[in-house]
C-alpha atoms as a PDB file:
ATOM      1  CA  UNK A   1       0.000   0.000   0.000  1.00  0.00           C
ATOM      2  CA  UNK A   2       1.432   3.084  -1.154  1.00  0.00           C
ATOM      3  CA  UNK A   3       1.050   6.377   1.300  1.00  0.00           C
ATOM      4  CA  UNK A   4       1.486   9.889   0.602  1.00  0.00           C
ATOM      5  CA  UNK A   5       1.424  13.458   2.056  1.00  0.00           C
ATOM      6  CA  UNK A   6      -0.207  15.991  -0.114  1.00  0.00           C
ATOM      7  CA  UNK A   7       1.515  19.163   0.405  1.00  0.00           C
ATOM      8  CA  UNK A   8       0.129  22.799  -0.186  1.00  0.00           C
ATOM      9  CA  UNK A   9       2.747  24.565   0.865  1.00  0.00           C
ATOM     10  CA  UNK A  10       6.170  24.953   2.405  1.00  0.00           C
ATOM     11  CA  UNK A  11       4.808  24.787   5.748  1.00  0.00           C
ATOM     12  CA  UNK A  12       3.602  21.756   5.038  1.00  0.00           C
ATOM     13  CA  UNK A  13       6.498  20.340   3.908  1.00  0.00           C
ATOM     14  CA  UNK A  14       9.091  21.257   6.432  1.00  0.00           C
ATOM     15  CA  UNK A  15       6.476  19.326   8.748  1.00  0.00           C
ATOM     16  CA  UNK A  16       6.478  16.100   6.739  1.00  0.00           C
ATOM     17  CA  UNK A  17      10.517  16.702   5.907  1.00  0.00           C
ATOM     18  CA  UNK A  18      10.698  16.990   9.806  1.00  0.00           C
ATOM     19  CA  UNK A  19       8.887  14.299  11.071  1.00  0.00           C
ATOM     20  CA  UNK A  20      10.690  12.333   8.489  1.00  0.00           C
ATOM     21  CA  UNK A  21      13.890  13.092  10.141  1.00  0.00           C
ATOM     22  CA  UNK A  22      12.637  12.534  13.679  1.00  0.00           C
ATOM     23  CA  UNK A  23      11.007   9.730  13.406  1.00  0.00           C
ATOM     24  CA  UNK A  24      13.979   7.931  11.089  1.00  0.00           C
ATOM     25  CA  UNK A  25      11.357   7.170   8.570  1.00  0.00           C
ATOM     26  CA  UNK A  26      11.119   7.357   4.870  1.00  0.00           C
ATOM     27  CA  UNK A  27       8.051   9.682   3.477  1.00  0.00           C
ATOM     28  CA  UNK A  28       6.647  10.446   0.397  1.00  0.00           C
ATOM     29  CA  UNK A  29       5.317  13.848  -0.574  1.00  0.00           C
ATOM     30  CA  UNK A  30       3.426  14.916  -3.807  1.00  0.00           C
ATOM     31  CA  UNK A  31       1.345  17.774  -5.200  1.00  0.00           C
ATOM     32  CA  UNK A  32      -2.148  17.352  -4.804  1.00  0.00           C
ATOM     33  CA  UNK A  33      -4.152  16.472  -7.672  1.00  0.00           C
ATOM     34  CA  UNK A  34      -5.148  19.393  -9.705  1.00  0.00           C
ATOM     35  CA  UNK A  35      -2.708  21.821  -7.320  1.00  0.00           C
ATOM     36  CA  UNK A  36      -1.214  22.477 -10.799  1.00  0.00           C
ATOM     37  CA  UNK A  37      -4.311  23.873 -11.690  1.00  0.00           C
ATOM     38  CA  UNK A  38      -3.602  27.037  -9.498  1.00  0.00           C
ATOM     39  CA  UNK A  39       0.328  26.827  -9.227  1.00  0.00           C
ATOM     40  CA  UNK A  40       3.147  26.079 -10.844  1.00  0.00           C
ATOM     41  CA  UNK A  41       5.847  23.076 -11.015  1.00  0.00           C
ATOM     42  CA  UNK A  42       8.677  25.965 -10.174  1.00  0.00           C
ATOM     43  CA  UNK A  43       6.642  26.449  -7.086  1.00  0.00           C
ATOM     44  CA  UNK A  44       6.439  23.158  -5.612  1.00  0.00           C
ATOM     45  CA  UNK A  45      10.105  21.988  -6.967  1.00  0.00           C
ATOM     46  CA  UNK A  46      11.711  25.369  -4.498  1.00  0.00           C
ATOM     47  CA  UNK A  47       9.187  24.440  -1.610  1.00  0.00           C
ATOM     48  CA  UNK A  48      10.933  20.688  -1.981  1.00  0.00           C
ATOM     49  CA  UNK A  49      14.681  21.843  -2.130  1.00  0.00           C
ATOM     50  CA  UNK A  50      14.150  24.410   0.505  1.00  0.00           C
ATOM     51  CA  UNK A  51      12.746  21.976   2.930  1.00  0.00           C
ATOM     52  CA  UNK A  52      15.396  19.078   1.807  1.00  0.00           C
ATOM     53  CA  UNK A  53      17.769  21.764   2.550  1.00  0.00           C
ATOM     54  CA  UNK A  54      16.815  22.736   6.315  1.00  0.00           C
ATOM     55  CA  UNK A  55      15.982  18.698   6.904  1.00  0.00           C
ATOM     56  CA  UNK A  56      19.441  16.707   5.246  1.00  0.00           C
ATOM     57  CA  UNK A  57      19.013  13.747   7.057  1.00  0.00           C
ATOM     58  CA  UNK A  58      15.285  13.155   6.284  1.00  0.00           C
ATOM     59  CA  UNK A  59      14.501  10.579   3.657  1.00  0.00           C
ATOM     60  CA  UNK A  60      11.436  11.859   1.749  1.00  0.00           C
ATOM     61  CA  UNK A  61      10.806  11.337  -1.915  1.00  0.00           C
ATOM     62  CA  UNK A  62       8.453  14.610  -3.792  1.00  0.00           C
ATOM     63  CA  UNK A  63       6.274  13.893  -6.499  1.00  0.00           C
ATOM     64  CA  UNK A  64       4.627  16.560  -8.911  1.00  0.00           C
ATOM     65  CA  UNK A  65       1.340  15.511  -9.740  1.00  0.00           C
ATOM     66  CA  UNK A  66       0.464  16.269 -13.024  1.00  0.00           C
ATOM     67  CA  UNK A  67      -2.644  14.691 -13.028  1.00  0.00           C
ATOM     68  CA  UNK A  68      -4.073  14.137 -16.532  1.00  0.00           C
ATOM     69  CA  UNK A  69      -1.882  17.622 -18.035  1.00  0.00           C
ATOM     70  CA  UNK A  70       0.713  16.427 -21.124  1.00  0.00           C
ATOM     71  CA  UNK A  71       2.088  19.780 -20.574  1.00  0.00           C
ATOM     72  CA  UNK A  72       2.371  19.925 -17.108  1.00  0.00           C
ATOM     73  CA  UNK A  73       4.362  16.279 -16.863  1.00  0.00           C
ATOM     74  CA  UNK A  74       6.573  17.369 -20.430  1.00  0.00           C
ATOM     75  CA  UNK A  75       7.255  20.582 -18.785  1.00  0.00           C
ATOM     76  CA  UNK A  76       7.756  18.513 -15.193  1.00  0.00           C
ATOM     77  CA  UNK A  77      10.481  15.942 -17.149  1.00  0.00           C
ATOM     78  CA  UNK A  78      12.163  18.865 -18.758  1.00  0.00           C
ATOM     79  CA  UNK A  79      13.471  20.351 -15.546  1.00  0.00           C
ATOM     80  CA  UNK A  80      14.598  17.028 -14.230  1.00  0.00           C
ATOM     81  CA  UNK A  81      12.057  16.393 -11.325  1.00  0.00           C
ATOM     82  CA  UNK A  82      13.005  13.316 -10.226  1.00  0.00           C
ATOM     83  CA  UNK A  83       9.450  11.748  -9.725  1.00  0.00           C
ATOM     84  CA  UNK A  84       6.371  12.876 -12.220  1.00  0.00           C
ATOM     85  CA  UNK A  85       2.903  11.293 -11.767  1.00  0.00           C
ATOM     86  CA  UNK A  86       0.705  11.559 -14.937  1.00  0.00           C
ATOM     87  CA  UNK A  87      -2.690   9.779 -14.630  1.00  0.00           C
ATOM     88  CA  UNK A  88      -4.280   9.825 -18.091  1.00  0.00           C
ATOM     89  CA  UNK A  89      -3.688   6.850 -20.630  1.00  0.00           C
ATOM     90  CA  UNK A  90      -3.632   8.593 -23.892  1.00  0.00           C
ATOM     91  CA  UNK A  91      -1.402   9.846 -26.988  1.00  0.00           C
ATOM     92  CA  UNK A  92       0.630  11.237 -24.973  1.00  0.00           C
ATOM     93  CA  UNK A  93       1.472   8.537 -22.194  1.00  0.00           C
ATOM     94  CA  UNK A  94       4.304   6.241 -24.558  1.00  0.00           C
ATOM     95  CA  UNK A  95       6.584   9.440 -25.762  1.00  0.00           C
ATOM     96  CA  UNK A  96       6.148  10.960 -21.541  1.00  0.00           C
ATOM     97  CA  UNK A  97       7.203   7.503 -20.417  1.00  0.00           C
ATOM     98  CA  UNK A  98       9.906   7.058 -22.685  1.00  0.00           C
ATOM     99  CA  UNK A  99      11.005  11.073 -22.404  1.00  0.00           C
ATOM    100  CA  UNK A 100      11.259   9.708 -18.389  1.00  0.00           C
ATOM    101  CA  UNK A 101      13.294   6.536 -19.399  1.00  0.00           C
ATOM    102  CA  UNK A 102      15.921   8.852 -21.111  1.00  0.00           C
ATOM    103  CA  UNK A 103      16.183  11.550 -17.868  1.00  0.00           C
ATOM    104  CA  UNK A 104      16.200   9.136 -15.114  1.00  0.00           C
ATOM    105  CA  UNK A 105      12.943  10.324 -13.735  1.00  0.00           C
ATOM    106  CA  UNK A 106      10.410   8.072 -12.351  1.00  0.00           C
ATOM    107  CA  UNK A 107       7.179   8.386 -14.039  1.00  0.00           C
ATOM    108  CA  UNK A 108       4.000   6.844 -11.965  1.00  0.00           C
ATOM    109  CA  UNK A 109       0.689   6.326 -13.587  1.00  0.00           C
ATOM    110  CA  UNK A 110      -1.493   5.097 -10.638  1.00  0.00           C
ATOM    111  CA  UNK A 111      -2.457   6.819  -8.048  1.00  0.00           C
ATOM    112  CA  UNK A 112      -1.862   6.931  -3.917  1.00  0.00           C
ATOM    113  CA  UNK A 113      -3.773   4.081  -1.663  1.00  0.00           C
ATOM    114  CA  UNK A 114      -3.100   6.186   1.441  1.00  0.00           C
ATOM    115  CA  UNK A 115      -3.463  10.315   1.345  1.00  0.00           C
ATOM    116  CA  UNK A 116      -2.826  12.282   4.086  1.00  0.00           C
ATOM    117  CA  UNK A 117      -3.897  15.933   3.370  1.00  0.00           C
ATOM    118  CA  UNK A 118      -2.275  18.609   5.565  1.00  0.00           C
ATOM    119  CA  UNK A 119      -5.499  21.014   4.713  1.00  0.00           C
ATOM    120  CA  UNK A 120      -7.977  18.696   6.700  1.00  0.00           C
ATOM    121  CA  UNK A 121      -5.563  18.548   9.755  1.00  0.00           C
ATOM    122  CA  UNK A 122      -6.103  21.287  12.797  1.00  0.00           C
ATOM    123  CA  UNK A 123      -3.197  20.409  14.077  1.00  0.00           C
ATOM    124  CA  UNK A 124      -0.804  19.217  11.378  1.00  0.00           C
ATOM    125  CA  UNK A 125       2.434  18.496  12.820  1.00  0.00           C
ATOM    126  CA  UNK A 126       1.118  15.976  15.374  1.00  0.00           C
ATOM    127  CA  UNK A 127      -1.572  14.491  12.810  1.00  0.00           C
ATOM    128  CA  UNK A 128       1.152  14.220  10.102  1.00  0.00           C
ATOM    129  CA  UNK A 129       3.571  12.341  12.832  1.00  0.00           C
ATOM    130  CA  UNK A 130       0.482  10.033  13.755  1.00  0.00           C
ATOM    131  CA  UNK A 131      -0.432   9.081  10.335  1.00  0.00           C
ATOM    132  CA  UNK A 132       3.267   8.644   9.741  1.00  0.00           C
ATOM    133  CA  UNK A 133       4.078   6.269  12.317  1.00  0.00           C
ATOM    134  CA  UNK A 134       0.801   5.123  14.425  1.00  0.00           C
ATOM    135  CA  UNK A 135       3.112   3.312  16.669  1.00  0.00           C
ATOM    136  CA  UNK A 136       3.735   6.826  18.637  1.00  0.00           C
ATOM    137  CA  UNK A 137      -0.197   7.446  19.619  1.00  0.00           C
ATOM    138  CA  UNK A 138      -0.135   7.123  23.460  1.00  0.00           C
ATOM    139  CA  UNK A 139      -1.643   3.881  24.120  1.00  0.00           C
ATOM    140  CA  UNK A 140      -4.848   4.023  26.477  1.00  0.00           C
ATOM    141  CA  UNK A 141      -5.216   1.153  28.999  1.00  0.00           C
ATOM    142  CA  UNK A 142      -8.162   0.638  30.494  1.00  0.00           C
ATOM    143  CA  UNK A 143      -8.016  -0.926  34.140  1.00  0.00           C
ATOM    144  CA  UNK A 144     -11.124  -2.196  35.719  1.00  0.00           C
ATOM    145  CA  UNK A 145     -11.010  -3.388  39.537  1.00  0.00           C
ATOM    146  CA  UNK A 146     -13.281  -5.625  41.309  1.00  0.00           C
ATOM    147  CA  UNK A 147     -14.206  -4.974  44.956  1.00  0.00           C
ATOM    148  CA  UNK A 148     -15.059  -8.009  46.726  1.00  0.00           C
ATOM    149  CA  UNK A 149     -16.373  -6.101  49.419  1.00  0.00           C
ATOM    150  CA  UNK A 150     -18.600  -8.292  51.947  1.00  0.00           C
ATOM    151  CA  UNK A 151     -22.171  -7.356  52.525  1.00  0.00           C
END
C-alpha cells in the first residue's frame, strides 16, 4: 500500500521533511491532484529543495502531480524532477514515459492508496507524525477493579 502526504505549501512540507527526520522514517510527498491547476511546477520543486535543505538527514521522496496535463508532466520531465505522476492513458502517455526513461525520472501512472492531506488537519504536525508512524499514539489502557467487598 502506497502512502502519501499531499503538500500545499512549504509549511507543510518542512512538517512532513521533519517528522521524516525525527522519526527515522522514509516519506513520500506529492502535489495534490489538480494543485497544478492554481500553481506552478517551479513552485512546488523550491518548496521541496528548501525543505530538503533545512531537513538533510530526512529521507522523503516529492512527487509533482500532473494529473491528466501532457504539458504539465513534459514541462515537469524537462526540468529534471526526479518523480512525475501523470494519470491519463492517452497519446501522450508512450513518448512521456519514454522522455522519463531517457532523464532518469520516475514516471508513476497510478495513483496513492493512502493520502494524508495537511489542509484537513487542525493540528498538522502531530496528525502528520500520527499518520506517519501510528506506533507513537499514546496507548490508552483501560483498568477495571473488582471490589469483593462483603455485605
Amino acid at each position: 500500500m502506497s502512502k502519501e502526504l499531499h503538500v500545499h505549501n512549504l509549511e507543510h512540507a518542512r512538517i512532513a521533511f521533519k517528522a521524516a527526520q525525527e522519526l527515522k522514517i522514509p516519506v513520500t510527498l506529492s502535489t495534490p491532484p489538480n494543485a497544478l491547476a492554481y500553481s506552478s511546477i517551479d513552485y512546488f520543486k523550491e518548496i521541496f529543495r528548501i525543505a530538503r535543505c533545512e531537513y538533510p538527514d530526512a529521507q522523503a521522496t516529492c512527487i509533482i502531480d500532473c494529473s491528466g496535463y501532457p504539458g504539465m508532466a513534459m514541462y515537469a520531465l524537462r526540468q529534471r524532477i526526479s518523480h512525475v505522476r501523470y494519470l491519463d492513458d492517452n497519446k501522450y502517455t508512450q513518448q512521456l514515459q519514454s522522455m522519463a526513461q531517457q532523464n532518469g525520472t520516475v514516471f508513476l501512472t497510478e495513483s496513492p492508496d493512502n493520502i494524508f492531506n495537511f489542509l484537513d488537519q487542525k493540528n498538522p504536525r502531530e496528525a502528520c507524525h500520527s499518520w506517519l508512524y501510528p506506533a507513537l499514539l499514546p496507548k490508552v489502557v483501560l483498568c477495571c477493579s473488582v471490589s469483593s467487598q462483603g455485605k
